[in-house]
PDB file of N, CA and C in Angstrom:
ATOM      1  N   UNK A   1      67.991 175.006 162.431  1.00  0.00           N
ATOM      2  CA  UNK A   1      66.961 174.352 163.203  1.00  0.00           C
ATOM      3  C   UNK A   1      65.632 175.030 162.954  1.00  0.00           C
ATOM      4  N   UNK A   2      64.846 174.246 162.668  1.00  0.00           N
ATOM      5  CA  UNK A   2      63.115 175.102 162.486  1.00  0.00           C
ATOM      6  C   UNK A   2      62.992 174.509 164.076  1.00  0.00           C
ATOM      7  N   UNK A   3      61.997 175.956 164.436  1.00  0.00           N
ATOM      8  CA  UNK A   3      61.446 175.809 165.536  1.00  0.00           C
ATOM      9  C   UNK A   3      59.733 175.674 165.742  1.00  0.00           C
ATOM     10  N   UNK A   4      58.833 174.840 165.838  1.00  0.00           N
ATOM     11  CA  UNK A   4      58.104 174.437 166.347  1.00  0.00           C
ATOM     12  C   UNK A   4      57.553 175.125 167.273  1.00  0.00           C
ATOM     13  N   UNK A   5      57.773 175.997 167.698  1.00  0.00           N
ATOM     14  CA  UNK A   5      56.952 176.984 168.727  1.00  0.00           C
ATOM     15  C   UNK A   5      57.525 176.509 170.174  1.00  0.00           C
ATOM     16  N   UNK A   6      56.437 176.569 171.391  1.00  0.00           N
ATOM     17  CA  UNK A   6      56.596 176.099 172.417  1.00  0.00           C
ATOM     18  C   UNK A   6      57.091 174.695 172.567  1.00  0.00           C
ATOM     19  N   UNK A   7      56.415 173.433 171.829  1.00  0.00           N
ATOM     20  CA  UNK A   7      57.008 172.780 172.064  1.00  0.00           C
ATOM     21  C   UNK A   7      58.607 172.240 172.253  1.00  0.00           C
ATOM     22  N   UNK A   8      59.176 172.785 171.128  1.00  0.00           N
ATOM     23  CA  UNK A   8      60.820 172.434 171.163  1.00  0.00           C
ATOM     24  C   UNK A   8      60.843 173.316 172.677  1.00  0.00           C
ATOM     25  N   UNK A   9      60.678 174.349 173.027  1.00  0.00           N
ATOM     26  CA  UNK A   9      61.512 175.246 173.787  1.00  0.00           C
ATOM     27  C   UNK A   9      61.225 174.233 175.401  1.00  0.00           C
ATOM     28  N   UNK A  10      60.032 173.966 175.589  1.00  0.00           N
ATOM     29  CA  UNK A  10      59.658 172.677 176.651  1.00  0.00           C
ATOM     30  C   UNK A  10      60.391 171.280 176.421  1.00  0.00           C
ATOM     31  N   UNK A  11      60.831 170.934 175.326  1.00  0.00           N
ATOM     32  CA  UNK A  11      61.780 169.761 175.202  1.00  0.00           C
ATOM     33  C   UNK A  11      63.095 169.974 175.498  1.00  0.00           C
ATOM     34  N   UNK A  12      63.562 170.839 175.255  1.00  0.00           N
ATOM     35  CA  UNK A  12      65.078 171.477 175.836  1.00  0.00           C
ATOM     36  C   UNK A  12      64.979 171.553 177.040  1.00  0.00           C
ATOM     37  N   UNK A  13      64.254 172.596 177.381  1.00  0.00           N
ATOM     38  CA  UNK A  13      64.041 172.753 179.117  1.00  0.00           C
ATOM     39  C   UNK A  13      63.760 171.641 179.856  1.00  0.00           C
ATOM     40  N   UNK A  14      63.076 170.335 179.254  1.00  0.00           N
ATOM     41  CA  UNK A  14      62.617 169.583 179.965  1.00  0.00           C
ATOM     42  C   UNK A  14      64.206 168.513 180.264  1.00  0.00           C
ATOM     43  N   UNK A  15      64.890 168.448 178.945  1.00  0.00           N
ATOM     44  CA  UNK A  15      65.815 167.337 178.939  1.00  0.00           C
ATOM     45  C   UNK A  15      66.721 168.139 179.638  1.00  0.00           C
ATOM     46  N   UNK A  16      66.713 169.324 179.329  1.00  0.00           N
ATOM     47  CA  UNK A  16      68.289 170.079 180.790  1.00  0.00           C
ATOM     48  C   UNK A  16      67.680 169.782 182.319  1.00  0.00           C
ATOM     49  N   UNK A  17      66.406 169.839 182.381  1.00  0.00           N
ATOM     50  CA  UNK A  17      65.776 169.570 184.107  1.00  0.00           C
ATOM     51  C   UNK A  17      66.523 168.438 184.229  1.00  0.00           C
ATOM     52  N   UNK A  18      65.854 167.062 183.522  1.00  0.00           N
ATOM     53  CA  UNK A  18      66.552 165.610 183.287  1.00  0.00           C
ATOM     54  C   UNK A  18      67.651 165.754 183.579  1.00  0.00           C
ATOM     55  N   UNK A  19      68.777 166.060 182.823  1.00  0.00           N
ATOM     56  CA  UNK A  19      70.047 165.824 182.736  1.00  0.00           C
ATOM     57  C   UNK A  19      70.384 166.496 184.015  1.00  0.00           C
ATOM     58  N   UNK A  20      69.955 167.847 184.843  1.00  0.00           N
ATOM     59  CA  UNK A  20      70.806 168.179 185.922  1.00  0.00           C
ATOM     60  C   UNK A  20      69.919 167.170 187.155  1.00  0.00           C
ATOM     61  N   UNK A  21      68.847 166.990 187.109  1.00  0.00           N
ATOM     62  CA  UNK A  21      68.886 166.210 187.963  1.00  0.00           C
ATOM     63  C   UNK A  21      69.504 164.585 188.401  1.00  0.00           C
ATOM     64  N   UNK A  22      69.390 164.691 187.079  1.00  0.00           N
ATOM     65  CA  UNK A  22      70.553 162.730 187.205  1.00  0.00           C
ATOM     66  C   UNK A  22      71.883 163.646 187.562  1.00  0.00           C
ATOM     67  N   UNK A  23      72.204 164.621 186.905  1.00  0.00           N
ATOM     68  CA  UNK A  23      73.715 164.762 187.480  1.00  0.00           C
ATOM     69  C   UNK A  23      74.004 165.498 189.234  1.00  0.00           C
ATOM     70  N   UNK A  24      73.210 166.395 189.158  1.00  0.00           N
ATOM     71  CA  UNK A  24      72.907 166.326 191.013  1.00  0.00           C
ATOM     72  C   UNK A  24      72.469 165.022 191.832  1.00  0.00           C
ATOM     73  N   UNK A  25      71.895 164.241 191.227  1.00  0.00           N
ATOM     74  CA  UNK A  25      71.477 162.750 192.317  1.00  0.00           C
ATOM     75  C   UNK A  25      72.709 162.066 192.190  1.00  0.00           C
ATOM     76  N   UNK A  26      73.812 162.097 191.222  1.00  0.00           N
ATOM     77  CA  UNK A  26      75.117 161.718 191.365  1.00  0.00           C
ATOM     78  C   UNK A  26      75.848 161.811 191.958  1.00  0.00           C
ATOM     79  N   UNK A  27      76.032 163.689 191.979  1.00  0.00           N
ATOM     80  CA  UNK A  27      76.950 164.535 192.460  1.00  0.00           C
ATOM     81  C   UNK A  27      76.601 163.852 194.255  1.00  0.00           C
ATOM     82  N   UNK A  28      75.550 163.825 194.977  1.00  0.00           N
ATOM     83  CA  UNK A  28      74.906 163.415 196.002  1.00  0.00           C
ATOM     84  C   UNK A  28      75.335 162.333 196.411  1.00  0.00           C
ATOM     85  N   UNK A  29      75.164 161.368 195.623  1.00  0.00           N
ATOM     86  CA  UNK A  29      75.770 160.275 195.804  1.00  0.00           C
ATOM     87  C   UNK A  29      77.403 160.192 195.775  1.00  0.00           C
ATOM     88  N   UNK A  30      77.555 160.942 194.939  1.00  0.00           N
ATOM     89  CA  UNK A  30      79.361 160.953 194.953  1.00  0.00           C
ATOM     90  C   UNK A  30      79.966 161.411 196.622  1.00  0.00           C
ATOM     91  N   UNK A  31      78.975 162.274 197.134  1.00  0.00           N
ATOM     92  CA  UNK A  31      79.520 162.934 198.083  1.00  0.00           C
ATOM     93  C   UNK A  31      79.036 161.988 199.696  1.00  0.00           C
ATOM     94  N   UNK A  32      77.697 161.159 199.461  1.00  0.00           N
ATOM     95  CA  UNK A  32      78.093 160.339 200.368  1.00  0.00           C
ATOM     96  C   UNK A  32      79.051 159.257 200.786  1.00  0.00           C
ATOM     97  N   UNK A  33      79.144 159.164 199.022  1.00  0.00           N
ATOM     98  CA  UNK A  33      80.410 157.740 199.334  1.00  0.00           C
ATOM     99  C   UNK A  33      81.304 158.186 199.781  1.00  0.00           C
ATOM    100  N   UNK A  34      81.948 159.626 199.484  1.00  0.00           N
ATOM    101  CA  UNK A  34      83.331 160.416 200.214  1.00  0.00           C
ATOM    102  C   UNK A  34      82.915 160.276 201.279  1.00  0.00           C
ATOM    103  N   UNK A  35      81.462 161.078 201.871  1.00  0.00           N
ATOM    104  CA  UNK A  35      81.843 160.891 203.679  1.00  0.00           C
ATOM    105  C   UNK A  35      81.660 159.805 203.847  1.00  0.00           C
ATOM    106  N   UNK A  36      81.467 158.235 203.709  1.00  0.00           N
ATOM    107  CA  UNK A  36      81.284 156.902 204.598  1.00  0.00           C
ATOM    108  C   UNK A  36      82.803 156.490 203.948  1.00  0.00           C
ATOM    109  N   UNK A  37      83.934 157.129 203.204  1.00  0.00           N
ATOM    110  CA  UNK A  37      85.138 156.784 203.200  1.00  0.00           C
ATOM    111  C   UNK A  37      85.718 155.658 202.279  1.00  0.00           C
ATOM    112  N   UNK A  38      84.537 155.396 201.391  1.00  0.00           N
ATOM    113  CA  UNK A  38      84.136 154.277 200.138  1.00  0.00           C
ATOM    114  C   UNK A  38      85.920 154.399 199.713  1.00  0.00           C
ATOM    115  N   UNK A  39      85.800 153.706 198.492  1.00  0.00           N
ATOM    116  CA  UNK A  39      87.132 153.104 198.228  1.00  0.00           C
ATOM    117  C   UNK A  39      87.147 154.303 197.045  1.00  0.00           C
ATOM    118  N   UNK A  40      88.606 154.974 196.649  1.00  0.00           N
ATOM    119  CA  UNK A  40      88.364 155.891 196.052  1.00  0.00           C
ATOM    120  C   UNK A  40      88.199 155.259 194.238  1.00  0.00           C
ATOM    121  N   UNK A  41      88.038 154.649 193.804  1.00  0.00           N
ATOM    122  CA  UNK A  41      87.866 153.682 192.919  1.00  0.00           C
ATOM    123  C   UNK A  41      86.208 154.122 192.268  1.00  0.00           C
ATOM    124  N   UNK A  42      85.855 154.377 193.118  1.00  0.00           N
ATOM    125  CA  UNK A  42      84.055 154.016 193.139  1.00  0.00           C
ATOM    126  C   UNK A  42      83.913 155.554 193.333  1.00  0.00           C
ATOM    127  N   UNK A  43      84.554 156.036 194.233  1.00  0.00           N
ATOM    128  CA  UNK A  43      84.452 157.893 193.677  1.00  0.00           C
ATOM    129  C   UNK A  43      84.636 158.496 192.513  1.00  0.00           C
ATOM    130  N   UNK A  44      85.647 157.643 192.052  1.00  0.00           N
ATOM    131  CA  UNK A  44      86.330 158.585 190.898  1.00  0.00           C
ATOM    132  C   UNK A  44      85.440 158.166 189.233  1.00  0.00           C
ATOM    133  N   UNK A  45      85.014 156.613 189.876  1.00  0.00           N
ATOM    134  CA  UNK A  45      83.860 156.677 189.010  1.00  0.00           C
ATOM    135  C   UNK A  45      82.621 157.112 188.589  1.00  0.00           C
ATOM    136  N   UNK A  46      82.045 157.555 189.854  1.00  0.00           N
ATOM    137  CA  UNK A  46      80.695 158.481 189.764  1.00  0.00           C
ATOM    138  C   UNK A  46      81.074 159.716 189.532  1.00  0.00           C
ATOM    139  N   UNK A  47      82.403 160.369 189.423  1.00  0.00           N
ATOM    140  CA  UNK A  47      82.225 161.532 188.921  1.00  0.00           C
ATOM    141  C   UNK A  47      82.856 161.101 187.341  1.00  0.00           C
ATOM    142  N   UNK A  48      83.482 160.168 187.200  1.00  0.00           N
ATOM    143  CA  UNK A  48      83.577 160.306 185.210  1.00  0.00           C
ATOM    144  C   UNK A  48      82.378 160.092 184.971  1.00  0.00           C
ATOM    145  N   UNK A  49      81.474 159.099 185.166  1.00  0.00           N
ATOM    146  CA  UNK A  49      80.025 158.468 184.546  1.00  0.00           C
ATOM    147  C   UNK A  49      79.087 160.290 184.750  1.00  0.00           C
ATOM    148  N   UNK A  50      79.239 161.172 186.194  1.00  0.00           N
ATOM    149  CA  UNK A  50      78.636 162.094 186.159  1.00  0.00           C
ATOM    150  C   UNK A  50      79.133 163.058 184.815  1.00  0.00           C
ATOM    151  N   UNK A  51      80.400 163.320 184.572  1.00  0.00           N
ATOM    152  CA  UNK A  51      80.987 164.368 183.702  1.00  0.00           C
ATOM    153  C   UNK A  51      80.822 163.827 182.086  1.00  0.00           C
ATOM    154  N   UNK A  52      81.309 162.854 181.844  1.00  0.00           N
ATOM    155  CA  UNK A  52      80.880 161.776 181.078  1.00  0.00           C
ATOM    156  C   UNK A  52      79.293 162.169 180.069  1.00  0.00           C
ATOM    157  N   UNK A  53      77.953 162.259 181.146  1.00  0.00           N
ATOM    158  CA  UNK A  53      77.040 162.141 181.033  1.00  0.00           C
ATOM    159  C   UNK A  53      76.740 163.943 180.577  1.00  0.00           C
ATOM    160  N   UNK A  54      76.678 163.725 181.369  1.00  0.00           N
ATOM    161  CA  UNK A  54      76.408 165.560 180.857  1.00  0.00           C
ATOM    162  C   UNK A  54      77.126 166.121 179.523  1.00  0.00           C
ATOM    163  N   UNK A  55      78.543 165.775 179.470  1.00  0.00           N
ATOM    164  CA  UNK A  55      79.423 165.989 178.273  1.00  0.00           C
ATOM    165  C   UNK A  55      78.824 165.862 177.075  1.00  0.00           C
ATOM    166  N   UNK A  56      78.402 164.452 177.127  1.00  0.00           N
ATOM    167  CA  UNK A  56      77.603 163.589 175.830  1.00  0.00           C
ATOM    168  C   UNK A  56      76.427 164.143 175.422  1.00  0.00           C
ATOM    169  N   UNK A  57      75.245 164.620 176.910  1.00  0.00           N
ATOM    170  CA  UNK A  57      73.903 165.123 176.207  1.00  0.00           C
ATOM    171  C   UNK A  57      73.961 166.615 175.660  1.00  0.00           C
ATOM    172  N   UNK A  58      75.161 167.380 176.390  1.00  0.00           N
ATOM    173  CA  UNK A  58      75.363 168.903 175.833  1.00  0.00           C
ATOM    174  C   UNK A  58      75.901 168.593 174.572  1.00  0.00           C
ATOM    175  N   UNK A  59      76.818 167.577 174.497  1.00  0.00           N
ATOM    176  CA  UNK A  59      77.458 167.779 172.919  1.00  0.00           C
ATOM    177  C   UNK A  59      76.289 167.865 171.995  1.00  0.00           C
ATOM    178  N   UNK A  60      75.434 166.028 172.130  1.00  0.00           N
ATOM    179  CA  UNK A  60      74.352 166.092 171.276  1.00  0.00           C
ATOM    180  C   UNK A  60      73.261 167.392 171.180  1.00  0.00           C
ATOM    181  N   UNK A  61      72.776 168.060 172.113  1.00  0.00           N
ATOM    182  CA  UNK A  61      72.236 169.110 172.299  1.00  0.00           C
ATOM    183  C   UNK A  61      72.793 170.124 171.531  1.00  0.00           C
ATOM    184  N   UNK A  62      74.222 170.541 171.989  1.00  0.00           N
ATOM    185  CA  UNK A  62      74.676 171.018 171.006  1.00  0.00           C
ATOM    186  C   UNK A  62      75.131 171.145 169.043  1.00  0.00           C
ATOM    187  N   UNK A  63      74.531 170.072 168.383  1.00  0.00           N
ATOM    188  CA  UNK A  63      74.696 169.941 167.643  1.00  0.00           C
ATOM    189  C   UNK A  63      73.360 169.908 166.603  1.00  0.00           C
ATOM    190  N   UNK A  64      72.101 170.786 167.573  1.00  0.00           N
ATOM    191  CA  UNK A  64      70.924 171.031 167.130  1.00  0.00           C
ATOM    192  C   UNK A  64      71.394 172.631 166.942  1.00  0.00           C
ATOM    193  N   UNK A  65      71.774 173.231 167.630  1.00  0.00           N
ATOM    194  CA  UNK A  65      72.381 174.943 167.250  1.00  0.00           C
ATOM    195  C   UNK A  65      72.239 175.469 168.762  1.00  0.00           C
ATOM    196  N   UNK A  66      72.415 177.092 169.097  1.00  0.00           N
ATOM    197  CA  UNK A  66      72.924 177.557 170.467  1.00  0.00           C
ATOM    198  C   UNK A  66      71.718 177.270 170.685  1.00  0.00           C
ATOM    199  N   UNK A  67      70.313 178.154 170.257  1.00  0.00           N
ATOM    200  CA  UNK A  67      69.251 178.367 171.434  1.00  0.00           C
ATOM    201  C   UNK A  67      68.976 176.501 171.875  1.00  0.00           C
ATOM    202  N   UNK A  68      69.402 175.822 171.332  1.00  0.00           N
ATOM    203  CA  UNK A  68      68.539 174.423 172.083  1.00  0.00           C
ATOM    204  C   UNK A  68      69.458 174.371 173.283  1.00  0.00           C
ATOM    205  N   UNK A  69      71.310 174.248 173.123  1.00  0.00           N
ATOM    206  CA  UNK A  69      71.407 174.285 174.121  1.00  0.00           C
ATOM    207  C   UNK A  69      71.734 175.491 175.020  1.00  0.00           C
ATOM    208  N   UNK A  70      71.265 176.645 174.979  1.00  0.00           N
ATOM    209  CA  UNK A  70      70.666 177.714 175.932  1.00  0.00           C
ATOM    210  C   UNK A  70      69.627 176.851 176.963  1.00  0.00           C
ATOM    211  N   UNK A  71      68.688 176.418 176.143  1.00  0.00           N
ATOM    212  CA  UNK A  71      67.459 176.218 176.624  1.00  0.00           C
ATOM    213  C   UNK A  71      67.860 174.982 177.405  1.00  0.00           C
ATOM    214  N   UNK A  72      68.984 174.230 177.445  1.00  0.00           N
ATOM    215  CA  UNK A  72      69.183 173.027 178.014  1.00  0.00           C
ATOM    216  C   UNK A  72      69.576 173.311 179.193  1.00  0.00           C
ATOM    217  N   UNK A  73      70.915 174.315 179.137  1.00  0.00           N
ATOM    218  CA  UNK A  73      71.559 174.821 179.665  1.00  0.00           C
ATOM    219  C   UNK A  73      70.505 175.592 181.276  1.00  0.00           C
ATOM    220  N   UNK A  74      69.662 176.157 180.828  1.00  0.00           N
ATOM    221  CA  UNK A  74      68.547 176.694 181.624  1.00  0.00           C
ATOM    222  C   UNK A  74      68.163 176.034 182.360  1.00  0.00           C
ATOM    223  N   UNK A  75      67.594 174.772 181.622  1.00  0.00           N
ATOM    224  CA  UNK A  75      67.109 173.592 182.143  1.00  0.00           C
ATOM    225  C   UNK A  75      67.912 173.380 183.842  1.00  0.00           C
ATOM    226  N   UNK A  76      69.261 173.106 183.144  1.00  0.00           N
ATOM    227  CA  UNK A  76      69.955 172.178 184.338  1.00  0.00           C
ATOM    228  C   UNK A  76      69.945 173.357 185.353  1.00  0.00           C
ATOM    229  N   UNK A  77      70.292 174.477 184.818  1.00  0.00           N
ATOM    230  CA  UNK A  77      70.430 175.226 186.042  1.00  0.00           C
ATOM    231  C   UNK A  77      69.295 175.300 187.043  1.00  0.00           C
ATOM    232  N   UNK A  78      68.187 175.430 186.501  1.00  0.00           N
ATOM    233  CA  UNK A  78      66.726 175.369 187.380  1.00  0.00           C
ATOM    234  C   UNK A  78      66.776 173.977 187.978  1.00  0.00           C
ATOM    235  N   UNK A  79      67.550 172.782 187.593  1.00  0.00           N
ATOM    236  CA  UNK A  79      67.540 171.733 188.417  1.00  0.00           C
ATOM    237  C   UNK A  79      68.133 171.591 189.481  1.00  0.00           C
ATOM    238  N   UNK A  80      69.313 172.724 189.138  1.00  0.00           N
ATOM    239  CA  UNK A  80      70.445 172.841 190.224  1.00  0.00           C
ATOM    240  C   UNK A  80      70.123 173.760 190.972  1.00  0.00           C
ATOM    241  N   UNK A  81      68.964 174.651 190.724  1.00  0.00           N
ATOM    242  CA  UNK A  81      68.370 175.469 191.934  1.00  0.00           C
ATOM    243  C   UNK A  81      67.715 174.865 192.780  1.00  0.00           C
ATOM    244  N   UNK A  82      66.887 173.507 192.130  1.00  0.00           N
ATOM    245  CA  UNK A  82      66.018 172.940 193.450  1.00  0.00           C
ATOM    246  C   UNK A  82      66.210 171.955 193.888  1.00  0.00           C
ATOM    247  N   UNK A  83      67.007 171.388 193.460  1.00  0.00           N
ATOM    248  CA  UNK A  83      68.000 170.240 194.094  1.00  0.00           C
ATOM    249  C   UNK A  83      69.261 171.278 195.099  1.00  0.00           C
ATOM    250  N   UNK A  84      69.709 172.422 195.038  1.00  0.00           N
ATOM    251  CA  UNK A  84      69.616 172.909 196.505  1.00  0.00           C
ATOM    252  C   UNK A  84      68.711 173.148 197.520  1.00  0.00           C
ATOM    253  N   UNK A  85      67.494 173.931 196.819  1.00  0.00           N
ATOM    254  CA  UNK A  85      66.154 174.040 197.592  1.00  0.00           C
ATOM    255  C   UNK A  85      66.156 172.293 198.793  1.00  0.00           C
ATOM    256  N   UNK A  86      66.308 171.514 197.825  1.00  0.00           N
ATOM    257  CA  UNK A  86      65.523 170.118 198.842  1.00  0.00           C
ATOM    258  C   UNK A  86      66.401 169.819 199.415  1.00  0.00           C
ATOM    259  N   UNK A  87      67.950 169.857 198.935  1.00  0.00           N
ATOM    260  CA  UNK A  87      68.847 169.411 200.272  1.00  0.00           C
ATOM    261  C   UNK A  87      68.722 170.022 201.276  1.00  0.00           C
ATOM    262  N   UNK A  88      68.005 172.174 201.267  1.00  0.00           N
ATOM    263  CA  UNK A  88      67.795 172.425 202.670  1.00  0.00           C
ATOM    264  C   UNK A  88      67.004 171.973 203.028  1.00  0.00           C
ATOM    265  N   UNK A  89      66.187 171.328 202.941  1.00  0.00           N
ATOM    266  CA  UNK A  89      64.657 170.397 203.114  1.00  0.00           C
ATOM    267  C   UNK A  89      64.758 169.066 203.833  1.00  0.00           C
ATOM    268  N   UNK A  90      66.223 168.967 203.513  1.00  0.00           N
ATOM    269  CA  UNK A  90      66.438 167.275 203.727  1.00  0.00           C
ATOM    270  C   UNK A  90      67.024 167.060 204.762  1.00  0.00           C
TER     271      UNK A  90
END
């Protein structure tokens, strides 16, 4: 992989923010449909489409070399820090 400077390292980081936040607004959603007692049909689907999703953009990510997905990897986690931050918020 040639690296481009800052930019690539802000495109990784940016698409791991992306990706953990669609997969936390899932995970969220997965967990209200459990508590209103939804049909488990419709649970078990928002978590394949969630696992699913993430699977697919780390693979592709992964197949640029480690530091991109390090940097992806980073990404989601900082998404998954403040997508706790706002649920205490919420």
């Amino acid at each position: 992989m040639n690296w481009n400077g800052p930019t690539d390292i802000a495109l990784y980081l940016t698409s791991g923010m992306a990706l953990g936040a669609l997969y936390f607004l899932l995970l969220a959603w997965t967990v209200r449909l459990h508590a209103s007692k939804a049909a488990a049909t419709r649970i078990i689907s928002f978590c394949f489409v969630r696992f699913a999703v993430a699977i697919s953009t780390f693979w592709i990510i992964a197949q640029q070399g480690a530091s991109p997905l390090l940097l992806a990897l980073l990404g989601f986690l900082f998404a998954r820090i403040a997508t706790q931050c706002w649920m205490r918020l919420v």
